[in-house]
C-alpha atoms as a PDB file:
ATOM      1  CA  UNK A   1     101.208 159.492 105.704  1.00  0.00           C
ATOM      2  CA  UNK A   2      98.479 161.999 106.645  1.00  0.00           C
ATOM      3  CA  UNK A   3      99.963 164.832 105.471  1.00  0.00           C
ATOM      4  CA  UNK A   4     100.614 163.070 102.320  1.00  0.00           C
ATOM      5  CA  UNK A   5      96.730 162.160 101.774  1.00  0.00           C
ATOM      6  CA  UNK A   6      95.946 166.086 103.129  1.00  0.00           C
ATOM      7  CA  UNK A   7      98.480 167.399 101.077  1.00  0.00           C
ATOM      8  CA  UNK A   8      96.704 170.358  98.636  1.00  0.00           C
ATOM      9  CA  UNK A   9      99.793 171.500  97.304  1.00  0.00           C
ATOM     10  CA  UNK A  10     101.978 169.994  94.650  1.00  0.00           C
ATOM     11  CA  UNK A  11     104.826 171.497  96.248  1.00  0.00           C
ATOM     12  CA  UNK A  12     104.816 170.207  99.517  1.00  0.00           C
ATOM     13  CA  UNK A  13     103.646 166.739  97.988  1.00  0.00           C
ATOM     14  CA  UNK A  14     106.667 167.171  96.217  1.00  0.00           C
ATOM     15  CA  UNK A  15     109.103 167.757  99.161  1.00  0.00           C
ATOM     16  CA  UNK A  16     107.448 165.534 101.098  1.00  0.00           C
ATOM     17  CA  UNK A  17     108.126 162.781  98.655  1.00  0.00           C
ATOM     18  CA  UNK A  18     111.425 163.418  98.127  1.00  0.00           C
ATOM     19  CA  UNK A  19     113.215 162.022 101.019  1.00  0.00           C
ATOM     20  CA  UNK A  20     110.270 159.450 101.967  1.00  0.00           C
ATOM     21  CA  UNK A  21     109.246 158.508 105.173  1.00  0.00           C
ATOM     22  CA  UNK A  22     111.351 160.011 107.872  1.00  0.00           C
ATOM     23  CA  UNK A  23     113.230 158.260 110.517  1.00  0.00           C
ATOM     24  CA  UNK A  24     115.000 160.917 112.217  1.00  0.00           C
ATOM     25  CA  UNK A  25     113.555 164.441 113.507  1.00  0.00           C
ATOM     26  CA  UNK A  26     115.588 166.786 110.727  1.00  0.00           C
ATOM     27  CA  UNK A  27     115.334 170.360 110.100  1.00  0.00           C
ATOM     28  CA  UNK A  28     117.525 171.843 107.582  1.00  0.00           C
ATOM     29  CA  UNK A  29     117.553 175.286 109.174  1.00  0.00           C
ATOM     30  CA  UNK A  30     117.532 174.277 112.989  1.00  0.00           C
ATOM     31  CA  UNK A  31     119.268 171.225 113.264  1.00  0.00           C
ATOM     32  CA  UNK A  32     122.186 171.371 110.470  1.00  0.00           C
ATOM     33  CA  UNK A  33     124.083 168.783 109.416  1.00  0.00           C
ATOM     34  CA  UNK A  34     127.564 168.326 108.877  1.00  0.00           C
ATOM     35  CA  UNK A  35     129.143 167.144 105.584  1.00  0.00           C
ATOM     36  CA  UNK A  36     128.747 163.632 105.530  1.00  0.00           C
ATOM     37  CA  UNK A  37     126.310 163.041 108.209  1.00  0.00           C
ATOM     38  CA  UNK A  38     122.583 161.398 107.295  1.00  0.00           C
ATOM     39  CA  UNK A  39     120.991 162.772 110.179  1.00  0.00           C
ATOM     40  CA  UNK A  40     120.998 163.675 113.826  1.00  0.00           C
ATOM     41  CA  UNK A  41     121.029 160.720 116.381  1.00  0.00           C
ATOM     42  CA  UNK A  42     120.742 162.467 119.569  1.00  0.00           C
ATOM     43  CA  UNK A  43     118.873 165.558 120.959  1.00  0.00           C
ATOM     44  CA  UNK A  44     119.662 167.300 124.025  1.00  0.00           C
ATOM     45  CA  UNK A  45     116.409 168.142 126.136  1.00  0.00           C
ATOM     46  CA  UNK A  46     117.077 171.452 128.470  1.00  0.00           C
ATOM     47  CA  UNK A  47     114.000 170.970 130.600  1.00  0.00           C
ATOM     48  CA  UNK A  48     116.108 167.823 131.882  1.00  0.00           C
ATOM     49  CA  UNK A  49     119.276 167.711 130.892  1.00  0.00           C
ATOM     50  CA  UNK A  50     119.099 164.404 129.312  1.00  0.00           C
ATOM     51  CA  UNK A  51     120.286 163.241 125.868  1.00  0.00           C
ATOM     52  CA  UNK A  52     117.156 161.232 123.569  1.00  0.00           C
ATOM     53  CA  UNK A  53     117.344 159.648 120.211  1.00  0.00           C
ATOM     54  CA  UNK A  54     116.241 161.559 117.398  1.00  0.00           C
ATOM     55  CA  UNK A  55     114.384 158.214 116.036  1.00  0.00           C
ATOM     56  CA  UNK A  56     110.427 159.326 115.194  1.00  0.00           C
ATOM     57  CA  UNK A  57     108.655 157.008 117.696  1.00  0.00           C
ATOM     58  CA  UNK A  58     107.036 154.107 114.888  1.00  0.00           C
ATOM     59  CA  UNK A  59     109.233 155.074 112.678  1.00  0.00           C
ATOM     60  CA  UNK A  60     108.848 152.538 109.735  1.00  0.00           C
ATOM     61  CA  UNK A  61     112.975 151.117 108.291  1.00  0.00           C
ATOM     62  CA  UNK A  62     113.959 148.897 106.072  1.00  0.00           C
ATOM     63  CA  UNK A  63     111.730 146.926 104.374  1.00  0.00           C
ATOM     64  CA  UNK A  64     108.354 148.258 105.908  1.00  0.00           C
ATOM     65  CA  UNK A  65     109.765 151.635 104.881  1.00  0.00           C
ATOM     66  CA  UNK A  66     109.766 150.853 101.456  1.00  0.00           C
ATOM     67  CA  UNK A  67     106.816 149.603 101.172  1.00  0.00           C
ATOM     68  CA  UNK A  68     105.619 152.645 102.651  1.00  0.00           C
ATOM     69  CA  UNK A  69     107.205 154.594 100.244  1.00  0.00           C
ATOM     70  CA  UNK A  70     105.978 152.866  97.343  1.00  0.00           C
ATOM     71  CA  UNK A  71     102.348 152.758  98.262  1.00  0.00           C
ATOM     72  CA  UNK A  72     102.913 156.545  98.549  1.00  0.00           C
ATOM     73  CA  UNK A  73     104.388 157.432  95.580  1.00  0.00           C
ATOM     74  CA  UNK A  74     101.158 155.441  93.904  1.00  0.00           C
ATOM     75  CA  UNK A  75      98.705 157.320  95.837  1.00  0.00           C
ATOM     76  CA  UNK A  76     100.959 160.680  94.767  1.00  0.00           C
ATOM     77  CA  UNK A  77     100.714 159.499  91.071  1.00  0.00           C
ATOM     78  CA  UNK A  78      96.671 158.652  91.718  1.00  0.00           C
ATOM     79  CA  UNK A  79      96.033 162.024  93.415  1.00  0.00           C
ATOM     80  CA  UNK A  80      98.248 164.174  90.630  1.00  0.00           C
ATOM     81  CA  UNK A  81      96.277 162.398  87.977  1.00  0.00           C
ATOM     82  CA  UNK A  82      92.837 163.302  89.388  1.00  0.00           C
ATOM     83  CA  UNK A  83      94.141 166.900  89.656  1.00  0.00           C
ATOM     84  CA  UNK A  84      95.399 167.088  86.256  1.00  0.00           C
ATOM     85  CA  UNK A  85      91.879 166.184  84.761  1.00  0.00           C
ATOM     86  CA  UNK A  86      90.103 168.464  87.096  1.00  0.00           C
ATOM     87  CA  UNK A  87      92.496 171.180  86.021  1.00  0.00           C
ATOM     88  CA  UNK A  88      91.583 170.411  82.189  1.00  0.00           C
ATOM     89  CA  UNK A  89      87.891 170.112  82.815  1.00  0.00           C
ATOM     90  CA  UNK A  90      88.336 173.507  84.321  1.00  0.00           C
ATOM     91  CA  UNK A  91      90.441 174.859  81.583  1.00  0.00           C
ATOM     92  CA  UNK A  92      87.937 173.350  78.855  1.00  0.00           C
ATOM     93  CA  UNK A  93      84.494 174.163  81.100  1.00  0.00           C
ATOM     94  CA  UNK A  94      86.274 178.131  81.069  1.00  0.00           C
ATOM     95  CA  UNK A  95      87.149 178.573  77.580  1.00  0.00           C
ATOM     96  CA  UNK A  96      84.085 177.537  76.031  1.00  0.00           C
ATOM     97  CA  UNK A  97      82.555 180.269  78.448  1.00  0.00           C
ATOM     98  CA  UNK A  98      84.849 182.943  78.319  1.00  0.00           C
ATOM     99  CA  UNK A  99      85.314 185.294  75.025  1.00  0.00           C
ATOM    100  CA  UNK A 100      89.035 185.621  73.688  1.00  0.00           C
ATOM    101  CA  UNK A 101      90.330 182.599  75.780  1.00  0.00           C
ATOM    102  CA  UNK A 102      91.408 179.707  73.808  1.00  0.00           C
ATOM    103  CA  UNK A 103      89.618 176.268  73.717  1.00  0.00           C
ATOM    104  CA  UNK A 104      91.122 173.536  73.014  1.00  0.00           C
ATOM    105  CA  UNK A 105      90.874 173.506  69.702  1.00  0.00           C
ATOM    106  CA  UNK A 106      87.961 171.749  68.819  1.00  0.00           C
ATOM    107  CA  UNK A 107      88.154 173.159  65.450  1.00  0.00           C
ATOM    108  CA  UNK A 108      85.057 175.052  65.587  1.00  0.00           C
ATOM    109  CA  UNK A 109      86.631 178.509  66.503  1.00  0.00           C
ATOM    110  CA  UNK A 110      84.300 180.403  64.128  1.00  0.00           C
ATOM    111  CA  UNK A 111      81.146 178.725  65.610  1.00  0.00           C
ATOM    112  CA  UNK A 112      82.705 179.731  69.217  1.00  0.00           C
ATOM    113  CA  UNK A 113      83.494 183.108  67.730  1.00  0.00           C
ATOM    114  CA  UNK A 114      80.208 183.882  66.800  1.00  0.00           C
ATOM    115  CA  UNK A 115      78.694 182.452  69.766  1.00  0.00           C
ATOM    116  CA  UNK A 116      81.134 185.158  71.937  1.00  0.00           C
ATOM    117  CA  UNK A 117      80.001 187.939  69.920  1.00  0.00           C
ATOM    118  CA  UNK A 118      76.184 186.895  70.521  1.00  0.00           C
ATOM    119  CA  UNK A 119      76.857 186.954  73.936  1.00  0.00           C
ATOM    120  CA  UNK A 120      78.382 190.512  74.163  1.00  0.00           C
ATOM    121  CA  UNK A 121      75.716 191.722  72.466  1.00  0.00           C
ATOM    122  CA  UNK A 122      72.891 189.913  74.882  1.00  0.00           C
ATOM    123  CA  UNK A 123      75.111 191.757  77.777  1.00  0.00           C
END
């Protein structure tokens, strides 16, 4: 859930929403599984000798999961959204300051033109 609500990157949000909240301790690269297997049930622990469950300790199933999952997916879509229109204020705050990048369209492009050219001249 942290990481989630940390998260700065749309592609780990992404992977981390994909599969939902784990149960199990995975790893794709160090723990393989084999074809037809969800996940790893046991671990082996050398500094004892002992077998463990892989279950994450709190590990929310079922029902509790899902409702997990959901709440997550709502903050994901709230957090995605904010981004978006900071991205376009960005984007529109930029182009109306920058000479030859596009704005978006506001239909005024000679008035921004001529405002560009004033500029480079002040300069």
């Amino acid at each position: 859930m942290d990481r989630v609500k940390k998260s700065t990157c749309a592609a780990e949000m992404r992977r981390l929403m994909e599969a939902g909240p784990p149960i199990y301790v995975s790893d794709k690269h160090g723990l393989p599984l084999p074809e037809g297997d969800t996940h790893v049930a046991m671990l082996w622990y050398a500094s004892d000798g002992e077998e463990r469950s892989s279950k994450l300790e709190g590990a929310p199933e079922g029902a509790e999961r899902d409702e997990l999952w959901q709440s997550l997916k709502a903050f994901q879509g709230k957090a995605l959204g904010s981004l978006r229109a900071c991205l376009g204020l960005i984007v529109s705050v930029m182009s109306s300051r920058v000479p030859g990048v596009p704005d978006e369209g506001d239909g005024d492009e000679e008035q921004d033109e001529q405002a560009a050219s004033q500029e480079r001249q002040e300069s």
